[in-house]
Protein backbone atom coordinates (compact mmCIF):
# COMPACT_ATOMS: atom_id res chain seq x y z
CA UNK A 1 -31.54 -119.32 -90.81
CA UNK A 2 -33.08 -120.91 -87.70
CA UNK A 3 -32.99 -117.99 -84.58
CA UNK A 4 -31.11 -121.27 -83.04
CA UNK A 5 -28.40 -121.44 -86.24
CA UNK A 6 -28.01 -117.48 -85.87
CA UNK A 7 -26.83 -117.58 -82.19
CA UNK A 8 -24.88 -120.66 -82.91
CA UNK A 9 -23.00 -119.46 -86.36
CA UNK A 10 -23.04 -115.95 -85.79
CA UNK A 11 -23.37 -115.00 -82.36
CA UNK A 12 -25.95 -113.35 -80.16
CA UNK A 13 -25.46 -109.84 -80.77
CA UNK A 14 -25.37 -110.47 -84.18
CA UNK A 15 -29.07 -111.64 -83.74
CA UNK A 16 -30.18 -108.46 -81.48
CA UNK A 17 -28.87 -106.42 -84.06
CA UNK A 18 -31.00 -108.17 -86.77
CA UNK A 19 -33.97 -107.91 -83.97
CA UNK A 20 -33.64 -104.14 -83.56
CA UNK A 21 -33.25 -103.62 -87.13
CA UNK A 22 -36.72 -105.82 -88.00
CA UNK A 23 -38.22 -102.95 -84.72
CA UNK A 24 -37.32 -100.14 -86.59
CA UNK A 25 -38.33 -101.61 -90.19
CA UNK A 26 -41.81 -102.76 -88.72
CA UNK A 27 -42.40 -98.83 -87.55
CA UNK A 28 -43.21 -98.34 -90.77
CA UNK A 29 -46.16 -100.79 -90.87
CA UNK A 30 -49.42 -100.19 -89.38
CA UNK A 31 -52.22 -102.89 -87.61
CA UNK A 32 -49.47 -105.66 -86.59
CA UNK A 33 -49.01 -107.85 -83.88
CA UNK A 34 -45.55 -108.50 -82.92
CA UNK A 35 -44.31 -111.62 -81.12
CA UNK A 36 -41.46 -110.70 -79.61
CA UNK A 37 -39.04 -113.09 -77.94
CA UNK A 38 -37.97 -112.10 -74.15
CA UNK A 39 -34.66 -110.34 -75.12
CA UNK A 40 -36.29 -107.66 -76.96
CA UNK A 41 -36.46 -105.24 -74.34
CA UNK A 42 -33.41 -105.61 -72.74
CA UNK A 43 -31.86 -102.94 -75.06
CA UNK A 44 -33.77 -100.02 -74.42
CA UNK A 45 -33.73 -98.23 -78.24
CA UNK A 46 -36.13 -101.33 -78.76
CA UNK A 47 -38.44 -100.34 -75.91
CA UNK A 48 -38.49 -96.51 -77.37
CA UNK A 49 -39.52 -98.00 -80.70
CA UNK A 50 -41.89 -100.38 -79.84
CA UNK A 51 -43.69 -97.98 -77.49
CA UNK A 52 -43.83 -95.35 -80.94
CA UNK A 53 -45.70 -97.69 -82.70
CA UNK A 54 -47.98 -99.20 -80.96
CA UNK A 55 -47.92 -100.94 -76.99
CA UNK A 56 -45.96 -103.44 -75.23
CA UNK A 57 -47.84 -106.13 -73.57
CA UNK A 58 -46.44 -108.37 -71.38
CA UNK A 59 -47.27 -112.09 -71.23
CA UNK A 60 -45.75 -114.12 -68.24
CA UNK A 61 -46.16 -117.37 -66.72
CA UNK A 62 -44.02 -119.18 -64.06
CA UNK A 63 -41.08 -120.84 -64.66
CA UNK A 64 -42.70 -124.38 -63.96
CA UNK A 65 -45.51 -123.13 -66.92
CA UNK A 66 -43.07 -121.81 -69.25
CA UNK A 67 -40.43 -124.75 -68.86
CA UNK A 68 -43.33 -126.96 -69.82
CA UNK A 69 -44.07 -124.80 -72.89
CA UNK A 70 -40.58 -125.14 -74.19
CA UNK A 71 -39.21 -128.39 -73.04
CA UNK A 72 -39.14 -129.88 -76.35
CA UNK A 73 -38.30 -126.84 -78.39
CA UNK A 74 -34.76 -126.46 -79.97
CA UNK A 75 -35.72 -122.64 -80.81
CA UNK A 76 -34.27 -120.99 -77.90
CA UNK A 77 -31.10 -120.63 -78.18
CA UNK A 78 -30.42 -119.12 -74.31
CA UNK A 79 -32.62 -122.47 -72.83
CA UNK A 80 -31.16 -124.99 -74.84
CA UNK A 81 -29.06 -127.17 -72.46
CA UNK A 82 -30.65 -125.23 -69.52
CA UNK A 83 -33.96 -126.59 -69.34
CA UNK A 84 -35.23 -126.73 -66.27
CA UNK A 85 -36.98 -124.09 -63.48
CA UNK A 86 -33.85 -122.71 -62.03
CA UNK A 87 -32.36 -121.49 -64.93
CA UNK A 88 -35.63 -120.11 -66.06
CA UNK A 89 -36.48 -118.51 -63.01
CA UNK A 90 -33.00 -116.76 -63.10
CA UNK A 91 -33.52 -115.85 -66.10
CA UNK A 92 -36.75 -114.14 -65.36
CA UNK A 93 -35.53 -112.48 -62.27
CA UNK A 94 -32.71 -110.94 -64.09
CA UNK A 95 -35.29 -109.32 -66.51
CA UNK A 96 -37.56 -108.43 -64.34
CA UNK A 97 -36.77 -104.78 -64.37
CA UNK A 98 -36.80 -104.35 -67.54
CA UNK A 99 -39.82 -106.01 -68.58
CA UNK A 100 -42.08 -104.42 -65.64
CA UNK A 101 -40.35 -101.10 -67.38
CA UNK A 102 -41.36 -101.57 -70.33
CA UNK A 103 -44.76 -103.41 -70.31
CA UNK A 104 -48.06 -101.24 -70.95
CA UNK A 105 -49.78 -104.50 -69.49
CA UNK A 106 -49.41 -107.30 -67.92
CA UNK A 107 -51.26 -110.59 -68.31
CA UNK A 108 -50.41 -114.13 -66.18
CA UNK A 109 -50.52 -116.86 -68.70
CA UNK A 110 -50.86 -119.41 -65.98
CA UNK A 111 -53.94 -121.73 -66.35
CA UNK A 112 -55.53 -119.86 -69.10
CA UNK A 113 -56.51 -120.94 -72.54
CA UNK A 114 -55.82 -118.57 -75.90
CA UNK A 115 -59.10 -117.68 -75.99
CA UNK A 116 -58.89 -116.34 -72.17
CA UNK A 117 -55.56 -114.94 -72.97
CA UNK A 118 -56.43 -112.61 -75.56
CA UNK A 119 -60.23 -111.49 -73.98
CA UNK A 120 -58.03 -110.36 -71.12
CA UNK A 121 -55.70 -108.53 -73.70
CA UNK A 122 -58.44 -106.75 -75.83
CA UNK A 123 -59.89 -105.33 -72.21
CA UNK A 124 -56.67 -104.22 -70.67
CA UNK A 125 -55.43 -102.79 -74.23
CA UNK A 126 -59.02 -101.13 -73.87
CA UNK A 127 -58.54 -100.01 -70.82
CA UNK A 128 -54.95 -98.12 -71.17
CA UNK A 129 -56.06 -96.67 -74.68
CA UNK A 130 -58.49 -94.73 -72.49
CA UNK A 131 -56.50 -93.47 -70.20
CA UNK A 132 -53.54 -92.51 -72.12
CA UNK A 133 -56.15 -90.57 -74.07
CA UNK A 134 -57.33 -88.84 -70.20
């Protein structure tokens, strides 16, 4: 099932559940990359796993970038019929907490290219590898 078919037929804590469930089974693996959506982290169980297995980065944009991102996706779930900056900007500033909480790092999306995106990753992922190990 589509994530969008899951919220619809089944509800959305029905599809957290699955998502904490898939956290815990992926503890288990070892060299991933994990694309999580933004609700992950709003249960905190899912930050303590993540952070067990590996780090939490943080990729962010403004609501302007990320509304343009999405406009013509039907994939998420909590935008559909609220696309546009306010909503998205409320959005964001209700999670705010939690994702500066939880992030190891931070990168602005704005204006940068994949390529720039993930140079800037490798470095700050670098970076906090060495001083975790201070």
């Amino acid at each position: 099932m589509s994530i969008s078919d899951i919220f619809e037929k089944l509800g959305e804590e029905y599809f957290r559940n699955l998502e904490s469930q898939v956290i815990i089974d992926l503890q288990q693996k070892t060299g991933l990359v994990v694309s999580c959506g933004g609700g992950i982290v709003l249960r905190d169980k899912n930050v303590e796993y993540m952070k067990k297995s590996g780090r939490i980065v943080l990729l962010t944009a403004s609501p302007e970038t990320i509304l343009q991102r999405v406009k013509h996706s039907d994939e998420r779930p909590i935008l559909n019929n609220n696309m546009n900056v306010e909503f998205i900007a409320d959005l964001m500033k209700k999670r705010e907490v939690k994702y500066m909480a939880s992030s190891d790092i931070i990168i602005n999306t704005d204006n940068k290219t994949i390529k720039e995106i993930c140079e800037e990753m490798i470095v700050k992922l670098t970076e906090f590898d060495r001083e975790v190990q201070i």
